[in-house]
C-alpha atoms as a PDB file:
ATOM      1  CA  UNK A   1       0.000   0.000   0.000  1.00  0.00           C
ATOM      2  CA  UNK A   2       0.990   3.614  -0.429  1.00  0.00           C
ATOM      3  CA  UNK A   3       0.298   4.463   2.739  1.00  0.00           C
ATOM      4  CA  UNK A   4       3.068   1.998   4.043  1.00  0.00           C
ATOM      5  CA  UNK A   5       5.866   3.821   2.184  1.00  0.00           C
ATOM      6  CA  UNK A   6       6.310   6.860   3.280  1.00  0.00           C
ATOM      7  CA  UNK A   7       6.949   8.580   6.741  1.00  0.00           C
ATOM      8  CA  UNK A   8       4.658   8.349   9.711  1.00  0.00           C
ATOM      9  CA  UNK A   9       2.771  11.613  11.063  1.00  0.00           C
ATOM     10  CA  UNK A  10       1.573  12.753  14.623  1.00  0.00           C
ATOM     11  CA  UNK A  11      -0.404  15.060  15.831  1.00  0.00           C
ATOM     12  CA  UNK A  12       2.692  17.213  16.523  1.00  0.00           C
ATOM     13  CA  UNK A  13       4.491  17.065  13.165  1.00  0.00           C
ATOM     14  CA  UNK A  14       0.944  18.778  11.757  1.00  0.00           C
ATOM     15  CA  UNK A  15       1.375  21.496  14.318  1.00  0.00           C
ATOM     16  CA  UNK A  16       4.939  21.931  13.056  1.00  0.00           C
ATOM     17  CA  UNK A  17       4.183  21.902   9.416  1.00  0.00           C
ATOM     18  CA  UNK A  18       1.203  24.357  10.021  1.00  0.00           C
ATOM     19  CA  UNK A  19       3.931  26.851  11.976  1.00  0.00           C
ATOM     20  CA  UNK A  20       6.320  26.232   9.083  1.00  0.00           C
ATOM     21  CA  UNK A  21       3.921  26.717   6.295  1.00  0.00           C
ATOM     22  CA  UNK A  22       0.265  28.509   6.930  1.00  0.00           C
ATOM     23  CA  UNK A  23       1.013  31.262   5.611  1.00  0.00           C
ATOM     24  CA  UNK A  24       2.291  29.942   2.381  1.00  0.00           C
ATOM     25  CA  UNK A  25       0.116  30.688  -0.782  1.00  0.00           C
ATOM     26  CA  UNK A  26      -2.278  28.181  -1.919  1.00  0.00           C
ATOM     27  CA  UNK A  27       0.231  26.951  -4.921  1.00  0.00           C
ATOM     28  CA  UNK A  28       2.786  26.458  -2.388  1.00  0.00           C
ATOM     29  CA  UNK A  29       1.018  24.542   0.046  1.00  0.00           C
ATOM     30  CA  UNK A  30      -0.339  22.395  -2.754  1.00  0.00           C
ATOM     31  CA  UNK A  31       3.430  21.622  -4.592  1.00  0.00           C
ATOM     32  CA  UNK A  32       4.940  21.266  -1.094  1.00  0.00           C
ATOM     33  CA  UNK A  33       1.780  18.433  -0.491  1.00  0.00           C
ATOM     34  CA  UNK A  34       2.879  16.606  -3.714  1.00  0.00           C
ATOM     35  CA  UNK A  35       6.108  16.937  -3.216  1.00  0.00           C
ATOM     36  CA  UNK A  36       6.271  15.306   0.322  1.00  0.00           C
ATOM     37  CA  UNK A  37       3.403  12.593   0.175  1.00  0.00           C
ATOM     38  CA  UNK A  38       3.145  11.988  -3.717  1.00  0.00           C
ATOM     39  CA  UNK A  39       0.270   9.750  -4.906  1.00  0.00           C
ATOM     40  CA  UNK A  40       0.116   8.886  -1.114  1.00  0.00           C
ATOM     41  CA  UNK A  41      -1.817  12.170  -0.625  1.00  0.00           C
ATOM     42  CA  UNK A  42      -5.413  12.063  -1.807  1.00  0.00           C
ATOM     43  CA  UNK A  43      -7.809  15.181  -2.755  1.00  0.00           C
ATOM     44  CA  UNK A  44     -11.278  14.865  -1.857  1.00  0.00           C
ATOM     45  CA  UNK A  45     -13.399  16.579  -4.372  1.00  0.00           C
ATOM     46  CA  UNK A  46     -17.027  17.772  -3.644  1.00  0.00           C
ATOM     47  CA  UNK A  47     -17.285  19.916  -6.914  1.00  0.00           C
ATOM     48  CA  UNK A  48     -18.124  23.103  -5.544  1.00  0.00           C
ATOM     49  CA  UNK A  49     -16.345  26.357  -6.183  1.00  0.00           C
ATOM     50  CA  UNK A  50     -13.642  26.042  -3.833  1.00  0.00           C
ATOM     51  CA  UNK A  51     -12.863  22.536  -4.985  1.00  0.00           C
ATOM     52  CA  UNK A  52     -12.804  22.718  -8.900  1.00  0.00           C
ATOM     53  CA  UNK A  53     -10.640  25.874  -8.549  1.00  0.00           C
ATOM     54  CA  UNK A  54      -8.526  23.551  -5.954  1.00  0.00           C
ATOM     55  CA  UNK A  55      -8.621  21.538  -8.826  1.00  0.00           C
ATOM     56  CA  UNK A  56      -6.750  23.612 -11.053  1.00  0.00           C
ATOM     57  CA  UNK A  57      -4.367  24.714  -9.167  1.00  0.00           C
ATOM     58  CA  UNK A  58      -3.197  20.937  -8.516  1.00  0.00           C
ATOM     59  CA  UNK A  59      -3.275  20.356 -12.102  1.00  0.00           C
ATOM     60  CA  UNK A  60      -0.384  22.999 -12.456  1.00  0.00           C
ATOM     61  CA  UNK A  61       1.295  22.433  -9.202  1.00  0.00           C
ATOM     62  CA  UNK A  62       1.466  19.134  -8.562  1.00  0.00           C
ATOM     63  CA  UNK A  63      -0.730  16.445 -10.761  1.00  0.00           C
ATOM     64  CA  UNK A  64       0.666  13.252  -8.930  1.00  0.00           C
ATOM     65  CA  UNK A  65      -2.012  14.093  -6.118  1.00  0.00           C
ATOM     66  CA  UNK A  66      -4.617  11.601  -6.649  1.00  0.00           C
ATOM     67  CA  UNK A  67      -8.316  12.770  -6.681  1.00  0.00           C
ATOM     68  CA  UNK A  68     -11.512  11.211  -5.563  1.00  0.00           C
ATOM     69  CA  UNK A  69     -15.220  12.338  -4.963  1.00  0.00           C
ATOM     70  CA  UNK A  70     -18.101  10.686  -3.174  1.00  0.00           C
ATOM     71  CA  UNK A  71     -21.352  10.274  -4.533  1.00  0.00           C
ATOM     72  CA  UNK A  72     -23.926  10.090  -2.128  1.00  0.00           C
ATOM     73  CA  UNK A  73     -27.001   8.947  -5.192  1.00  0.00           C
ATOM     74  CA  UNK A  74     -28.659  12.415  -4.353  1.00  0.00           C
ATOM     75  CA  UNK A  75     -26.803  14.578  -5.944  1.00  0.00           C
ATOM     76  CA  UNK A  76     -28.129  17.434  -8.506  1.00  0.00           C
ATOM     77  CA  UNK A  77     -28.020  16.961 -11.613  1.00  0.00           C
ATOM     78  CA  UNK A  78     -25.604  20.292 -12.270  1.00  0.00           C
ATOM     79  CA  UNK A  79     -23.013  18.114 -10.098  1.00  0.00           C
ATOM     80  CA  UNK A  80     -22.417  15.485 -12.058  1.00  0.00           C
ATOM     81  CA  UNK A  81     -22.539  17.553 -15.195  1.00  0.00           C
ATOM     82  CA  UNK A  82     -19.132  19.481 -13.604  1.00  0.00           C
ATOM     83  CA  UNK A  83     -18.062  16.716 -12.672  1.00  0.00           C
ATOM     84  CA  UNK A  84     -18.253  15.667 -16.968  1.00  0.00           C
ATOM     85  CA  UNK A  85     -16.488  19.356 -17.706  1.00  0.00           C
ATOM     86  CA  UNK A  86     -13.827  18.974 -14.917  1.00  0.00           C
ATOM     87  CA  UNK A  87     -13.064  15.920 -15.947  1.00  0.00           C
ATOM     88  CA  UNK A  88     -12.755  16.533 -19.749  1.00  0.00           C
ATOM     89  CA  UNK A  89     -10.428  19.066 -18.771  1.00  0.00           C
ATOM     90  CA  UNK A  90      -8.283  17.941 -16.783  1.00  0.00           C
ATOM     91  CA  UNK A  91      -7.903  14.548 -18.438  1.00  0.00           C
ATOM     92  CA  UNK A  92      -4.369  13.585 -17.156  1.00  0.00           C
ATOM     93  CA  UNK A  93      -6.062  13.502 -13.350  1.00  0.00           C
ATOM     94  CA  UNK A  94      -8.178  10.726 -12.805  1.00  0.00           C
ATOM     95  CA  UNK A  95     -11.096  10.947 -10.793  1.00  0.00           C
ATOM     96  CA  UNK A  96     -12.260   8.062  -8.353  1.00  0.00           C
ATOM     97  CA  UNK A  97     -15.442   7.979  -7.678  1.00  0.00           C
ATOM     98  CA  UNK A  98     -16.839   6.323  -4.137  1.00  0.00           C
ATOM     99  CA  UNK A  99     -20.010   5.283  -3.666  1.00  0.00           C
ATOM    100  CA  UNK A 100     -22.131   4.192  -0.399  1.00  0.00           C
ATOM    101  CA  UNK A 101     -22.795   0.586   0.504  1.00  0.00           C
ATOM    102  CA  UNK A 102     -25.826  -0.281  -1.402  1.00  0.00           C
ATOM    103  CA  UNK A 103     -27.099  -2.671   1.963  1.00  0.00           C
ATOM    104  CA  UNK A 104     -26.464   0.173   4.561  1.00  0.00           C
ATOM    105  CA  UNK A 105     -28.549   2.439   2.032  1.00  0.00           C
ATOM    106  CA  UNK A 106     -31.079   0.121   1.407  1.00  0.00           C
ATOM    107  CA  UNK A 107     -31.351  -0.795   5.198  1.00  0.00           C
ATOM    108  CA  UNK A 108     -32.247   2.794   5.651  1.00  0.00           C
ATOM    109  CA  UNK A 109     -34.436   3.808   3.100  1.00  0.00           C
ATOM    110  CA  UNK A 110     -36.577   0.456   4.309  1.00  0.00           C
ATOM    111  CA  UNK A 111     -36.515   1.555   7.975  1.00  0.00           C
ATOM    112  CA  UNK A 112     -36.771   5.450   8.102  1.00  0.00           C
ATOM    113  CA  UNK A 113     -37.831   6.671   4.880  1.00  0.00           C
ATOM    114  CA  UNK A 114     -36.469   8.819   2.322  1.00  0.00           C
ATOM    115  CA  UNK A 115     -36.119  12.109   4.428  1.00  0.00           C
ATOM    116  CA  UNK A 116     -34.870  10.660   8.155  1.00  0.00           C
ATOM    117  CA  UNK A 117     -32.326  12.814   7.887  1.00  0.00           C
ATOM    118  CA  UNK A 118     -34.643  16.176   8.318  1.00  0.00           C
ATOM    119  CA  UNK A 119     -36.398  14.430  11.460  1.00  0.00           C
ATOM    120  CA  UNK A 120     -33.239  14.876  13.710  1.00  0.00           C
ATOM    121  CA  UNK A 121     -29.944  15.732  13.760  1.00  0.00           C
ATOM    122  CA  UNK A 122     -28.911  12.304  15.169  1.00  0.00           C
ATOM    123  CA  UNK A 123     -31.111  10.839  11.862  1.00  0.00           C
ATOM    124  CA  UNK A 124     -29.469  13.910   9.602  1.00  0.00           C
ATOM    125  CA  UNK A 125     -25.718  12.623  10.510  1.00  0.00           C
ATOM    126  CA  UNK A 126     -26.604   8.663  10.277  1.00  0.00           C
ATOM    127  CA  UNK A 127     -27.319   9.827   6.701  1.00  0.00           C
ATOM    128  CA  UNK A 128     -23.990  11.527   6.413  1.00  0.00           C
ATOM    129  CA  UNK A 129     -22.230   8.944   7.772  1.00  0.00           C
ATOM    130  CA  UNK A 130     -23.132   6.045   5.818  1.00  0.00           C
ATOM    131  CA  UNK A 131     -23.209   8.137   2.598  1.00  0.00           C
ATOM    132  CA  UNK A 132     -20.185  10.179   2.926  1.00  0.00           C
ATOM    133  CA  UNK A 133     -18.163   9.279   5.957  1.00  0.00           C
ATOM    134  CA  UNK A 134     -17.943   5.702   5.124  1.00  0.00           C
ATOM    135  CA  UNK A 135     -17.292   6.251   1.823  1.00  0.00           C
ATOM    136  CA  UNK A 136     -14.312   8.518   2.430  1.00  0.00           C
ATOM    137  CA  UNK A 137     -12.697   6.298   4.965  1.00  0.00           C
ATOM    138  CA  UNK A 138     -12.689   3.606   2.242  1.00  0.00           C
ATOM    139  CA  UNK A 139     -11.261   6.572  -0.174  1.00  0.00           C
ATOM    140  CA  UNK A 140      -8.574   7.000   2.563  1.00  0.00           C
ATOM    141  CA  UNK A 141      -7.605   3.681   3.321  1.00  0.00           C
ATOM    142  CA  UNK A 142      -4.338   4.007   1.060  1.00  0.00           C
ATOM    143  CA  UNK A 143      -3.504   7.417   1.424  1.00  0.00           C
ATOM    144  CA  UNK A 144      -1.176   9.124   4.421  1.00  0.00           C
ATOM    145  CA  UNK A 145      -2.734  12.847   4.078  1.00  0.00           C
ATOM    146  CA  UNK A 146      -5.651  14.163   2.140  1.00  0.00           C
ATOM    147  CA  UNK A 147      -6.634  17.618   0.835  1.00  0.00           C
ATOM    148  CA  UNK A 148     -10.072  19.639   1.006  1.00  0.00           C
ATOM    149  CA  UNK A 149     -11.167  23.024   0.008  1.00  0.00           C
ATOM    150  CA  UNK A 150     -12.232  24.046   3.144  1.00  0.00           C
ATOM    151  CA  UNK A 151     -12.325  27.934   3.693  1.00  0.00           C
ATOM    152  CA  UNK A 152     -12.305  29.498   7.527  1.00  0.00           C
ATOM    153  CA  UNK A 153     -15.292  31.726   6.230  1.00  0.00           C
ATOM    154  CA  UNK A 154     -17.426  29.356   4.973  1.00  0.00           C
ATOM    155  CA  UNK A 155     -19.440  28.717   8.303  1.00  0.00           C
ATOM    156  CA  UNK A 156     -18.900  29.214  12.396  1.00  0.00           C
ATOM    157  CA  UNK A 157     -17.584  25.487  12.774  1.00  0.00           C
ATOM    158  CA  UNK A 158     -14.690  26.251  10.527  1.00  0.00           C
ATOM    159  CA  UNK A 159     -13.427  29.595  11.745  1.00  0.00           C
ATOM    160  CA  UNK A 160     -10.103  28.204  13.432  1.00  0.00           C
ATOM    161  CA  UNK A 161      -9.294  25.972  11.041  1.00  0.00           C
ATOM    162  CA  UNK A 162      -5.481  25.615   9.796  1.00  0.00           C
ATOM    163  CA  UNK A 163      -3.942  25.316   6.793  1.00  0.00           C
ATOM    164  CA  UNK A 164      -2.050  22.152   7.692  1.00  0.00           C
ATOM    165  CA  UNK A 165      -3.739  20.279  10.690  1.00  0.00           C
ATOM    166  CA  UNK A 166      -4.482  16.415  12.513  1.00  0.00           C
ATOM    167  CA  UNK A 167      -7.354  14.615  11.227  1.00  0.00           C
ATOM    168  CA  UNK A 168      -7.958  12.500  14.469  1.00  0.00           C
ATOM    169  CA  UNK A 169     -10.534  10.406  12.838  1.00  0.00           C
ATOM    170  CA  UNK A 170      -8.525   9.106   9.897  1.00  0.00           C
ATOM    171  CA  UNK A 171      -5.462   9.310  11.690  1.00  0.00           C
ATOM    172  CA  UNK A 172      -3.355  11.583   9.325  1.00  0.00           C
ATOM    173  CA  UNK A 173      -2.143  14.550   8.121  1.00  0.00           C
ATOM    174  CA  UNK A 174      -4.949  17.037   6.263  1.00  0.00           C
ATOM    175  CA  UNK A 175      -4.331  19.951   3.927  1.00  0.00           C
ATOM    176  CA  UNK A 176      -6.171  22.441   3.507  1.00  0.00           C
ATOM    177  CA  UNK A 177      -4.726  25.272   1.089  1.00  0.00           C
ATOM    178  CA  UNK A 178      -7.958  27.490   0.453  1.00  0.00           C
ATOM    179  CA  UNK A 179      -8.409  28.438   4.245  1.00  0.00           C
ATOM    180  CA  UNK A 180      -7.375  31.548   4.004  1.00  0.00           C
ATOM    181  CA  UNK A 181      -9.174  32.687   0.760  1.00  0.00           C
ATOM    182  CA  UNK A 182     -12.552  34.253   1.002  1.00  0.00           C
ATOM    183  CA  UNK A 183     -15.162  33.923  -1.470  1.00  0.00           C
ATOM    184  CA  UNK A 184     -13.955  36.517  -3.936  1.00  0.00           C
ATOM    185  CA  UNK A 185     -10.766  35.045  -4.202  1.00  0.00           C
ATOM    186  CA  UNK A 186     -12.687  31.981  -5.309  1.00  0.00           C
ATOM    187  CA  UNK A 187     -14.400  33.732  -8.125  1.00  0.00           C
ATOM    188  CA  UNK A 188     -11.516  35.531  -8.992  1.00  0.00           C
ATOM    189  CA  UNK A 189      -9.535  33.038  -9.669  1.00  0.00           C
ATOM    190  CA  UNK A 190     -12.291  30.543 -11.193  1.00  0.00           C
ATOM    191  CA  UNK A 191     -12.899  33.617 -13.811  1.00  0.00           C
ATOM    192  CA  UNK A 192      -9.327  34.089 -14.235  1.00  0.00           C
ATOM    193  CA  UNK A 193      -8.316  30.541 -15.099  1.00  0.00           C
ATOM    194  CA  UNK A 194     -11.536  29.654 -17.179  1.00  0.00           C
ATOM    195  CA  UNK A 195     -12.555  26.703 -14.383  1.00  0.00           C
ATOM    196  CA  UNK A 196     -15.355  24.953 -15.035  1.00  0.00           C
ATOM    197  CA  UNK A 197     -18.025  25.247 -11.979  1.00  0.00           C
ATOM    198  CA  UNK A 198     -21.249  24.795 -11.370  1.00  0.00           C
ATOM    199  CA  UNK A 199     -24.242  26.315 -12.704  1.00  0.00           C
ATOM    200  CA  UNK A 200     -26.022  26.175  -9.400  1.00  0.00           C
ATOM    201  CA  UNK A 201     -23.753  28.627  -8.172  1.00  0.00           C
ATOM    202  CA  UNK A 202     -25.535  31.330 -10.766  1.00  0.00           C
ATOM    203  CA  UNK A 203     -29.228  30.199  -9.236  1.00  0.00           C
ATOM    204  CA  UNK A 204     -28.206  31.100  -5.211  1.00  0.00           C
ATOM    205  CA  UNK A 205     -26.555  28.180  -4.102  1.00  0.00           C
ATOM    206  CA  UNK A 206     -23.096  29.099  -2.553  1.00  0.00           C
ATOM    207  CA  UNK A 207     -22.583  26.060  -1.014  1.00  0.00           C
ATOM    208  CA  UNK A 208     -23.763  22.835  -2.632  1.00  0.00           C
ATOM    209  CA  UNK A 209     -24.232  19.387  -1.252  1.00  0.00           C
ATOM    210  CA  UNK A 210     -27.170  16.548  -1.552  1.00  0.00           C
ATOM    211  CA  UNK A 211     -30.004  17.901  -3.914  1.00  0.00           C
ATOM    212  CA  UNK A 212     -32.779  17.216  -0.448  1.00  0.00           C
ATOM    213  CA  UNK A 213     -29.715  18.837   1.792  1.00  0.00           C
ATOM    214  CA  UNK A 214     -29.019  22.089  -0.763  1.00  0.00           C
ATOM    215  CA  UNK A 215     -31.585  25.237  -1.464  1.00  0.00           C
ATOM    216  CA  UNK A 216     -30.535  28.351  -2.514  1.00  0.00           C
ATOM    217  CA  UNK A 217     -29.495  31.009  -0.006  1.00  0.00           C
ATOM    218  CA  UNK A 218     -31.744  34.157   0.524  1.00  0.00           C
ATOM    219  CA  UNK A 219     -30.619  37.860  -0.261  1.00  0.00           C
ATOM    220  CA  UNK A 220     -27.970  38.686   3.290  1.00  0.00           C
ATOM    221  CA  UNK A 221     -28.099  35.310   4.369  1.00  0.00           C
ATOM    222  CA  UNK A 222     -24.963  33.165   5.531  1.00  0.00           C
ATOM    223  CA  UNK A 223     -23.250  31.461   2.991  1.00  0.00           C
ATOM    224  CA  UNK A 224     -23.957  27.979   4.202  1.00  0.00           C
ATOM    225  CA  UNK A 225     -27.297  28.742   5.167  1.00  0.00           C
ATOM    226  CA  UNK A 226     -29.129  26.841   2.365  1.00  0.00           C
ATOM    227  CA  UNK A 227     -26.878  23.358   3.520  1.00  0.00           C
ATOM    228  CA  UNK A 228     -29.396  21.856   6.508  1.00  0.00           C
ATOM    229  CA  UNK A 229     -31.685  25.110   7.073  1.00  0.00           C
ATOM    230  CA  UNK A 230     -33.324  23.537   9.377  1.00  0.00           C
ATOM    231  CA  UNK A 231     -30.478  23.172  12.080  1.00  0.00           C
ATOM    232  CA  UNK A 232     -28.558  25.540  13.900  1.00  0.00           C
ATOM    233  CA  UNK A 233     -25.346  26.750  12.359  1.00  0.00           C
ATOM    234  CA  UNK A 234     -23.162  24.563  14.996  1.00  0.00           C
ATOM    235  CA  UNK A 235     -24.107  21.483  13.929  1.00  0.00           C
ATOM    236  CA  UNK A 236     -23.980  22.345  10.413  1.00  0.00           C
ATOM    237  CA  UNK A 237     -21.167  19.701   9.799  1.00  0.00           C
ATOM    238  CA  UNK A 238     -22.003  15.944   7.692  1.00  0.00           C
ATOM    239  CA  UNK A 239     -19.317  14.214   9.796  1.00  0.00           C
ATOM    240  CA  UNK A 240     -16.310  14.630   6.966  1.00  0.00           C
ATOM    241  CA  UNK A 241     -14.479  17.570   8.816  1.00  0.00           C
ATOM    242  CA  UNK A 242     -15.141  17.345  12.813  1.00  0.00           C
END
């Protein structure tokens, strides 16, 4: 496995590298990730603005990090037709694409219905977990480190968030080179660079997840606030980034 060749991380090496390197720019961060893990680094890919530009900028920085996304089965149909242009595009970068366990899902359709996950919060993160935490620890199982496109700005339960930082869960390093960019800097550089995205984004949807999860965000409102509008913004989390 790739996982088994290369160094071991702790908690305290992350805290190192983040001293070292937080305040690198994006493109750093991102060629020093491929240059120190390799293939044995792993990009999850949600294909929302932050991620496709993340995208690009591996593409020219450091293509031997390998890329996966998780389909959940309810995504919109806008997703998986940037997922078609981001793929066409950056051709040389293969995508891997994970999918639930078709017993766990069919176990809970049976039992609970089609919307458990809006009963409770308990219900809404059983959801998450068997559709997109399960899935990504599977995605993980042969990488050392993994990337996201998280942003500090994007809700409260991100706001201390580092660049470079211990994922306790999965045991290993996780990069995160967008934290420090707010949402212009997003646009900017998806308009600069000709990045595919999608065309939800254009309709009021900052933030995009499952199509019963996602609604567009009102005039003022917080940026996540069309992702699970019926909790509170503190538990606004599916279980991928605790």
């Amino acid at each position: 496995m790739v996982r088994e060749a290369i160094k071991t991380y702790t908690p305290e090496d992350a805290e190192r590298l983040n001293a070292e390197l937080g305040q690198k720019s994006a493109e750093e961060i991102v060629r020093w990730a491929g240059e120190t893990f390799g293939p044995a680094i792993k990009f999850a890919n949600s294909f929302g603005a932050e991620d496709v530009a993340l995208q690009d900028i591996i593409a020219k920085n450091a293509p031997q990090i390998r890329v996966f996304t998780l389909d959940t089965g309810r995504l919109n149909d806008e997703t998986y037709e940037v997922m078609e242009n981001v793929r066409f595009k950056y051709s040389d970068i293969p995508i891997e694409v994970m999918f639930p366990d078709r017993q766990k899902v069919e176990s809970l359709v049976r039992e609970k219905g089609f919307y458990s996950f809006r009963e409770s919060v308990d219900n809404r993160r059983e959801c998450c977990g068997i559709r997109k935490v399960e899935p990504l620890k599977r995605a993980l199982a042969d990488a050392s480190a993994w990337m996201t496109g998280l942003r500090k700005e994007q809700s409260v339960t991100r706001t201390d968030t580092p660049a470079i930082e211990w994922d306790e869960g999965n045991s290993m390093i996780k990069v995160n080179p967008l934290i420090e960019w707010s949402n212009d800097d997003i646009w900017a550089y998806i308009k600069a660079n000709k990045v595919p995205y999608n065309r939800l984004h254009d309709q009021g949807y900052p933030s995009i997840g499952c199509a019963p999860c996602t609604r567009a965000i009102k005039p003022g409102e917080d940026i996540r606030a069309g992702r699970w509008w019926w909790e509170n913004p503190e538990y606004k989390e599916c279980g991928l980034h605790h």
